[in-house]
C-alpha atoms as a PDB file:
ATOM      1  CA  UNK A   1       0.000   0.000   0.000  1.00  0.00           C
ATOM      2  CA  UNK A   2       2.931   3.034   0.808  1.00  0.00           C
ATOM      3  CA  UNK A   3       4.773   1.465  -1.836  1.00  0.00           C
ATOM      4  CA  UNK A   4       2.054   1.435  -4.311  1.00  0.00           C
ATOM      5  CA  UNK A   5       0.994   5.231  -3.557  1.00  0.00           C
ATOM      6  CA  UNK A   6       4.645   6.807  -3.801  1.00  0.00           C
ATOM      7  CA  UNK A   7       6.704   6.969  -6.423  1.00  0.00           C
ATOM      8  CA  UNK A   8       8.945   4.867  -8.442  1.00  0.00           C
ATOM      9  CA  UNK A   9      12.147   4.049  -5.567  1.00  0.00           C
ATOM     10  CA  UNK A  10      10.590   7.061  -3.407  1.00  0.00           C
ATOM     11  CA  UNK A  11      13.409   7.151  -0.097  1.00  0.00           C
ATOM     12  CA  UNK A  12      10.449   6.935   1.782  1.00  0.00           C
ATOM     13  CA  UNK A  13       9.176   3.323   0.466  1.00  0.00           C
ATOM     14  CA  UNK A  14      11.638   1.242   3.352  1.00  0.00           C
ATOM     15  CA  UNK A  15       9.954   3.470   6.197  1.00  0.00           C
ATOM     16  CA  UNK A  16       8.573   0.685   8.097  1.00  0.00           C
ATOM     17  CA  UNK A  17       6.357   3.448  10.479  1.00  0.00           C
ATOM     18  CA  UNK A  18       4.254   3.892   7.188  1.00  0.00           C
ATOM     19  CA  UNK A  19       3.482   0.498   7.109  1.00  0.00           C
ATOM     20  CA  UNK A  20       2.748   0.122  10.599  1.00  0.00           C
ATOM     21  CA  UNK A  21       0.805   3.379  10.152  1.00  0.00           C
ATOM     22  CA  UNK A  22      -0.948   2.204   7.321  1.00  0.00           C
ATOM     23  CA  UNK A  23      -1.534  -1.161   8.655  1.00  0.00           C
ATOM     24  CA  UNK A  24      -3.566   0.607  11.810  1.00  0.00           C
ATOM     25  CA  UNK A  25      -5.725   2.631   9.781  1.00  0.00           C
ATOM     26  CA  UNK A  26      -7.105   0.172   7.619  1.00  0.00           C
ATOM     27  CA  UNK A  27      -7.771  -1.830  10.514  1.00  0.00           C
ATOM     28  CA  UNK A  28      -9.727   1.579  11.817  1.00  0.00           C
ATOM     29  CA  UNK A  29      -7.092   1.491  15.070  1.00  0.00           C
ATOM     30  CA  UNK A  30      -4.212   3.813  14.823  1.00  0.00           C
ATOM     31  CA  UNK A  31      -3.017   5.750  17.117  1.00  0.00           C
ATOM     32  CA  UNK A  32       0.671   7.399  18.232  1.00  0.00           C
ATOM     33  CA  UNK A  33       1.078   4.927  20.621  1.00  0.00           C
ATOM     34  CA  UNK A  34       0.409   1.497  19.532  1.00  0.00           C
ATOM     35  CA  UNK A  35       2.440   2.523  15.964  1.00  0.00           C
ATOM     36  CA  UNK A  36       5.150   3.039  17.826  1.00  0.00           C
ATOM     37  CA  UNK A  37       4.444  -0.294  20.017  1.00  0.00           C
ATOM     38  CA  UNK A  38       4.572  -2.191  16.642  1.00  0.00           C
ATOM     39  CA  UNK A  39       7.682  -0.561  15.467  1.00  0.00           C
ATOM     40  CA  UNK A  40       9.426  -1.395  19.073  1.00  0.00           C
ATOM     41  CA  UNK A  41       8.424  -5.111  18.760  1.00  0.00           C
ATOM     42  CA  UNK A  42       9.589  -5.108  14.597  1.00  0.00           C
ATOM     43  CA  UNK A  43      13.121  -3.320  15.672  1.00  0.00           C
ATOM     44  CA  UNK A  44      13.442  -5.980  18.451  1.00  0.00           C
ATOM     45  CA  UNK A  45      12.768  -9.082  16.541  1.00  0.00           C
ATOM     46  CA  UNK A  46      15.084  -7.786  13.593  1.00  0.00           C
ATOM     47  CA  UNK A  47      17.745  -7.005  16.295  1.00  0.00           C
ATOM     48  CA  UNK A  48      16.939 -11.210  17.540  1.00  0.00           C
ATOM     49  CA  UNK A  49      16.997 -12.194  13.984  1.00  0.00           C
ATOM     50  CA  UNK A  50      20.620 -10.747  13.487  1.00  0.00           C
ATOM     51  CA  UNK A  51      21.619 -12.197  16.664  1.00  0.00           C
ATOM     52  CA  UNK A  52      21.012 -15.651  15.497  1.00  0.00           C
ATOM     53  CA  UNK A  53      23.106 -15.454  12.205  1.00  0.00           C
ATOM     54  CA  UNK A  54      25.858 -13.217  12.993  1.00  0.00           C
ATOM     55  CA  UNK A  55      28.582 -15.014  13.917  1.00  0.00           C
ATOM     56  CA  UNK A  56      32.011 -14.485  14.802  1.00  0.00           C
ATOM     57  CA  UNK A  57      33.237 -16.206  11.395  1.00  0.00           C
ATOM     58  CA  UNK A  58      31.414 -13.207   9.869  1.00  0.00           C
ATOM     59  CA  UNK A  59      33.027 -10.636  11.422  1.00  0.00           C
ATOM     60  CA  UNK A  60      36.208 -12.368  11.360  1.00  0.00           C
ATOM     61  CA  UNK A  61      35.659 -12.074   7.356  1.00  0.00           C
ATOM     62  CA  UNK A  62      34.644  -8.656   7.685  1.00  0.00           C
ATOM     63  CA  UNK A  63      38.069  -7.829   9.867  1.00  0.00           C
ATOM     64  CA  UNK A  64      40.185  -9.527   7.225  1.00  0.00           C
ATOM     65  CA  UNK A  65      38.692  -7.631   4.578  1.00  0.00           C
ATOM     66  CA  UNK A  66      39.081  -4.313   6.673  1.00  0.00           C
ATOM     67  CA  UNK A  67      42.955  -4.849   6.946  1.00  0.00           C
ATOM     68  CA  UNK A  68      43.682  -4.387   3.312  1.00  0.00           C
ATOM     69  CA  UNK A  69      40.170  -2.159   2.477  1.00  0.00           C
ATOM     70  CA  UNK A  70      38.182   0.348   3.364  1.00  0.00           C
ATOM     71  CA  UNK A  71      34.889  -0.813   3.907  1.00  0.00           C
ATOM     72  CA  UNK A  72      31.478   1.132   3.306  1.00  0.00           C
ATOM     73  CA  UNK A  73      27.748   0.095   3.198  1.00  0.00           C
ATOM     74  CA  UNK A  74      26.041   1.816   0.017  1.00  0.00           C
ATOM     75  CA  UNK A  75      22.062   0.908   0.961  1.00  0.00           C
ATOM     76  CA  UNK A  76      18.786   1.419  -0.134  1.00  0.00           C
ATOM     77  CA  UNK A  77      17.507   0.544   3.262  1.00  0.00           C
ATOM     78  CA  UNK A  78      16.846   3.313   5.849  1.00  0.00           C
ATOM     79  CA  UNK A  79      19.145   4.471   8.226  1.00  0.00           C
ATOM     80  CA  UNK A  80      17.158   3.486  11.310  1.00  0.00           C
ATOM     81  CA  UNK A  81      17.422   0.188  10.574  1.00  0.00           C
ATOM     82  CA  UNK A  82      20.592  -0.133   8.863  1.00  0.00           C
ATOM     83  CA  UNK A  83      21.652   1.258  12.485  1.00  0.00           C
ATOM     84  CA  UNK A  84      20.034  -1.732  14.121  1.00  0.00           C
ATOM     85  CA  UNK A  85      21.629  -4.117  11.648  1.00  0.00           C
ATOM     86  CA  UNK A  86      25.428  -2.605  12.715  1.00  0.00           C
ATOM     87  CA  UNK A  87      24.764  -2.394  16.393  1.00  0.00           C
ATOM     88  CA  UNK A  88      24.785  -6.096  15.976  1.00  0.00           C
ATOM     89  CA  UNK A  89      27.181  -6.460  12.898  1.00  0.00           C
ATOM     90  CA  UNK A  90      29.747  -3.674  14.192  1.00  0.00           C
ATOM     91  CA  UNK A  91      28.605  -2.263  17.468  1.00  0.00           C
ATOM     92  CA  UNK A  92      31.961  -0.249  17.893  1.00  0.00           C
ATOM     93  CA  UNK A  93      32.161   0.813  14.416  1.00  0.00           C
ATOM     94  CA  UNK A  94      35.590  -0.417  13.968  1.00  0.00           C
ATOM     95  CA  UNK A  95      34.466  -2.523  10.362  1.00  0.00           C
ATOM     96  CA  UNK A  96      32.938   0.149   7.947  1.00  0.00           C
ATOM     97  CA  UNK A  97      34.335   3.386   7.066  1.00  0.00           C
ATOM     98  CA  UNK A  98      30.978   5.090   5.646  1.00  0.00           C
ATOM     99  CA  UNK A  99      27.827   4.135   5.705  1.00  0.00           C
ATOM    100  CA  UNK A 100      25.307   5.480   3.072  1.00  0.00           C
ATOM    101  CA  UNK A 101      21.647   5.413   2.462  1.00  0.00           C
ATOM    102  CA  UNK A 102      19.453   6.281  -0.135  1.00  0.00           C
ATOM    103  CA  UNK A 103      17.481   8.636   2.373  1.00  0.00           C
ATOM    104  CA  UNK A 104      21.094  10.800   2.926  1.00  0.00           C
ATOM    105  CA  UNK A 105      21.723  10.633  -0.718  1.00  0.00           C
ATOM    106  CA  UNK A 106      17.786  11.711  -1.789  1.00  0.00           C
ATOM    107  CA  UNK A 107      17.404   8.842  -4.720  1.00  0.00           C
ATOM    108  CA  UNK A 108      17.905   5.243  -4.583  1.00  0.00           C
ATOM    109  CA  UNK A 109      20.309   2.902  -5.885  1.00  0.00           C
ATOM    110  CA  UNK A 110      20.281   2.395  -9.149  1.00  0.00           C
ATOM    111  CA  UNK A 111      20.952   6.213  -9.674  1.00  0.00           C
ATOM    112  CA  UNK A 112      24.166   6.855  -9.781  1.00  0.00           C
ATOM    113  CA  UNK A 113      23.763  10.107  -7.958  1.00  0.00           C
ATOM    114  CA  UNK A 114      24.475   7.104  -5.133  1.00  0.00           C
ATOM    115  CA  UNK A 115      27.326   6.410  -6.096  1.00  0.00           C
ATOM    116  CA  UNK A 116      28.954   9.623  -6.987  1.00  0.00           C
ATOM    117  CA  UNK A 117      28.180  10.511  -3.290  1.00  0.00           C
ATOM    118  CA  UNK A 118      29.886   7.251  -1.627  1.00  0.00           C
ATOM    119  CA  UNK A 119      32.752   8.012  -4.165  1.00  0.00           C
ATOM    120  CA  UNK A 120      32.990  11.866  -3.039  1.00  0.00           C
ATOM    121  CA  UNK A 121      32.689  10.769   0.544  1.00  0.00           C
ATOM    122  CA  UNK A 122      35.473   8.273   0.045  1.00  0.00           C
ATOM    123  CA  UNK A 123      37.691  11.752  -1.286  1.00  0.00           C
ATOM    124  CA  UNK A 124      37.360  10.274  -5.515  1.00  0.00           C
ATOM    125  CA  UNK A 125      39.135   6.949  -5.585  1.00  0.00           C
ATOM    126  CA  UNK A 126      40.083   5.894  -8.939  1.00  0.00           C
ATOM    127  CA  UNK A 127      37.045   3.369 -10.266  1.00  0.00           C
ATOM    128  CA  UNK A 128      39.813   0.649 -10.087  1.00  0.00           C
ATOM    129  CA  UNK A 129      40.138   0.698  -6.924  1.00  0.00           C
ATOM    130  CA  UNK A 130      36.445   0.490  -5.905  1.00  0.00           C
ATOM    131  CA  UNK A 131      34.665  -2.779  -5.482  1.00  0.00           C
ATOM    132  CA  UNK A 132      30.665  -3.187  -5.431  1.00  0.00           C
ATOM    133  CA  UNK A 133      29.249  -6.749  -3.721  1.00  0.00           C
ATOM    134  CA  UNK A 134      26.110  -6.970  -3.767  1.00  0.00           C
ATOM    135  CA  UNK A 135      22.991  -9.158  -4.515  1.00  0.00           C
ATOM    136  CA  UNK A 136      20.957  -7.189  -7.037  1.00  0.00           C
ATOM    137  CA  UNK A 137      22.060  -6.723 -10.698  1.00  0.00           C
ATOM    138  CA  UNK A 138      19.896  -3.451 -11.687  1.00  0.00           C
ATOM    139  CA  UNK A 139      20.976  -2.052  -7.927  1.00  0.00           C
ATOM    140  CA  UNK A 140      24.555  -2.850  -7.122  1.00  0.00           C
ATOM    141  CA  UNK A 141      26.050  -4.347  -9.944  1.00  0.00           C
ATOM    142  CA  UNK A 142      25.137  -2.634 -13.247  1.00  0.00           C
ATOM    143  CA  UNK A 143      25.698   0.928 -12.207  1.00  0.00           C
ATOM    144  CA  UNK A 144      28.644   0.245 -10.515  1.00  0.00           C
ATOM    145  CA  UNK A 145      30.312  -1.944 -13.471  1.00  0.00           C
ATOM    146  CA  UNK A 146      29.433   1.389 -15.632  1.00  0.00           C
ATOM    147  CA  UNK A 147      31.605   3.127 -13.349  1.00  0.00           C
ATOM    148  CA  UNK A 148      34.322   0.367 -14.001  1.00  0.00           C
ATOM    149  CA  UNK A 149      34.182  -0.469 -10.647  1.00  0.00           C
ATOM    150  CA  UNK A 150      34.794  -4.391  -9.627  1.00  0.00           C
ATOM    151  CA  UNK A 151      31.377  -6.101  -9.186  1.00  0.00           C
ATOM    152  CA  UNK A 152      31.241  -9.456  -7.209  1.00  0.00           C
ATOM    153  CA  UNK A 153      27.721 -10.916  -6.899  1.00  0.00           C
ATOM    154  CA  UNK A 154      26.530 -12.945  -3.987  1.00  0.00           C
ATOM    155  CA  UNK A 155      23.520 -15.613  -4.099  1.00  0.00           C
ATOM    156  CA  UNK A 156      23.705 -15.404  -0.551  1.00  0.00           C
ATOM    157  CA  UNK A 157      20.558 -13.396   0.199  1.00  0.00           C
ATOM    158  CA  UNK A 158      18.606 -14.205  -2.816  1.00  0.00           C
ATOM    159  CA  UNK A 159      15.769 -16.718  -3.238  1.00  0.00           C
ATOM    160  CA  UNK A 160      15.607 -16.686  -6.396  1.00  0.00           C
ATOM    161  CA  UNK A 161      17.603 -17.981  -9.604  1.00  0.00           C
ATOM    162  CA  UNK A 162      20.400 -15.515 -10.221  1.00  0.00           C
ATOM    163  CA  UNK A 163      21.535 -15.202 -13.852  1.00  0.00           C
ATOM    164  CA  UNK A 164      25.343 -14.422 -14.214  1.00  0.00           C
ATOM    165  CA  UNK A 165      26.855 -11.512 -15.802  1.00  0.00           C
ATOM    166  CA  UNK A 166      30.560 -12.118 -17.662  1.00  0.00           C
ATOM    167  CA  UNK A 167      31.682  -8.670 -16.014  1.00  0.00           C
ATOM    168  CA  UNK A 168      31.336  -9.768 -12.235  1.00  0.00           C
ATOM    169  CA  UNK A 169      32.541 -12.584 -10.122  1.00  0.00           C
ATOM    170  CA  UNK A 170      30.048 -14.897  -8.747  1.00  0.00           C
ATOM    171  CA  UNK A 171      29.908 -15.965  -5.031  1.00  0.00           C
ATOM    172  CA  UNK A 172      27.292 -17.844  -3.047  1.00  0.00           C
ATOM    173  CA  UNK A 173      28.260 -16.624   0.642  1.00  0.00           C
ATOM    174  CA  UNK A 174      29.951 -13.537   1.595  1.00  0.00           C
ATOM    175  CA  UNK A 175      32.516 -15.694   3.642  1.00  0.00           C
ATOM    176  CA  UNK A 176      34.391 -16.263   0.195  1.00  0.00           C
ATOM    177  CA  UNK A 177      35.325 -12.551  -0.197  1.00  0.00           C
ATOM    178  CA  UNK A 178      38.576 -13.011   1.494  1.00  0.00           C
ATOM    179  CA  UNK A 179      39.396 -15.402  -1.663  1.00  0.00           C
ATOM    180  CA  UNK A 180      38.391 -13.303  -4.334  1.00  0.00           C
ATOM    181  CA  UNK A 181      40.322 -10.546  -3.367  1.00  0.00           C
ATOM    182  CA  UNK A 182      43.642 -12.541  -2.487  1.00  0.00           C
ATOM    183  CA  UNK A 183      43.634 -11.357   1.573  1.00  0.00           C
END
């Protein structure tokens, strides 16, 4: 319902308050309160869910990476949650460098206003040393690779059949990153 009434990749389509909101009123019960209830009880069981696959083999992967890379999150996701994600992921924010969502940036990914930003933010690496992983092709991976940047695609958090592209590198989990870029 939000999704369907904004437009095309509006920022605002990940704000999980307009669904709750939404939710309440066509069930003829919102109110301040018991939105924010439902949002409390959605931030804790994402928080839970985290818990339960995060491991320390992850982070160990993440570390490895972070000794030879700077490391940045470039999301379409909103920052709220993205924060709740990393309080779990990297609670001291020792992993990631920058983290960057399409609500900062005002469009989502695929624009590549997106990416200009991260680059700018990152002071204008040269595209050859910039790496997109990622799990969507239109998102990550296409408008990155037009950049010339390195594009690695993982099947890790994708249900579906994934077609591969000649230009990137294929992966099913992100615990093989360490192996495609020799650390």
């Amino acid at each position: 319902d939000v999704k369907e009434q904004l437009p095309p990749r509006h920022v605002g389509a990940r704000n999980r308050l307009l669904y709750w909101k939404r939710l309440l009123e066509n069930e003829n019960s919102f109110s301040a309160v018991r939105n924010l209830e439902i949002m409390a009880k959605y931030e804790q069981a994402l928080v839970s869910e985290i818990r339960l696959v995060w491991t320390e083999q992850r982070a160990q992967v993440l570390r490895q990476l972070k000794a030879h890379f700077r490391l940045c999150i470039l999301t379409n996701e909103n920052l709220r949650t993205q924060l709740l994600k990393l309080s779990v992921i990297d609670p001291q924010g020792d992993l990631f460098d920058l983290v960057l969502t399409s609500e900062e940036a005002g469009v989502e990914k695929p624009d590549p206003h997106i990416f200009a930003l991260l680059s700018q933010r990152l002071g204008n690496p040269s595209a050859r040393d910039m790496s997109m992983v990622g799990d969507q092709q239109e998102d990550d991976l296409v408008p990155a690779g037009n950049l010339g940047w390195k594009t690695v695609r993982t099947r890790e958090f994708v249900n579906s059949t994934v077609t591969h592209n000649a230009q990137e590198v294929l992966i099913d989990q992100l615990d093989q990153l360490p192996y495609i870029f020799k650390v």
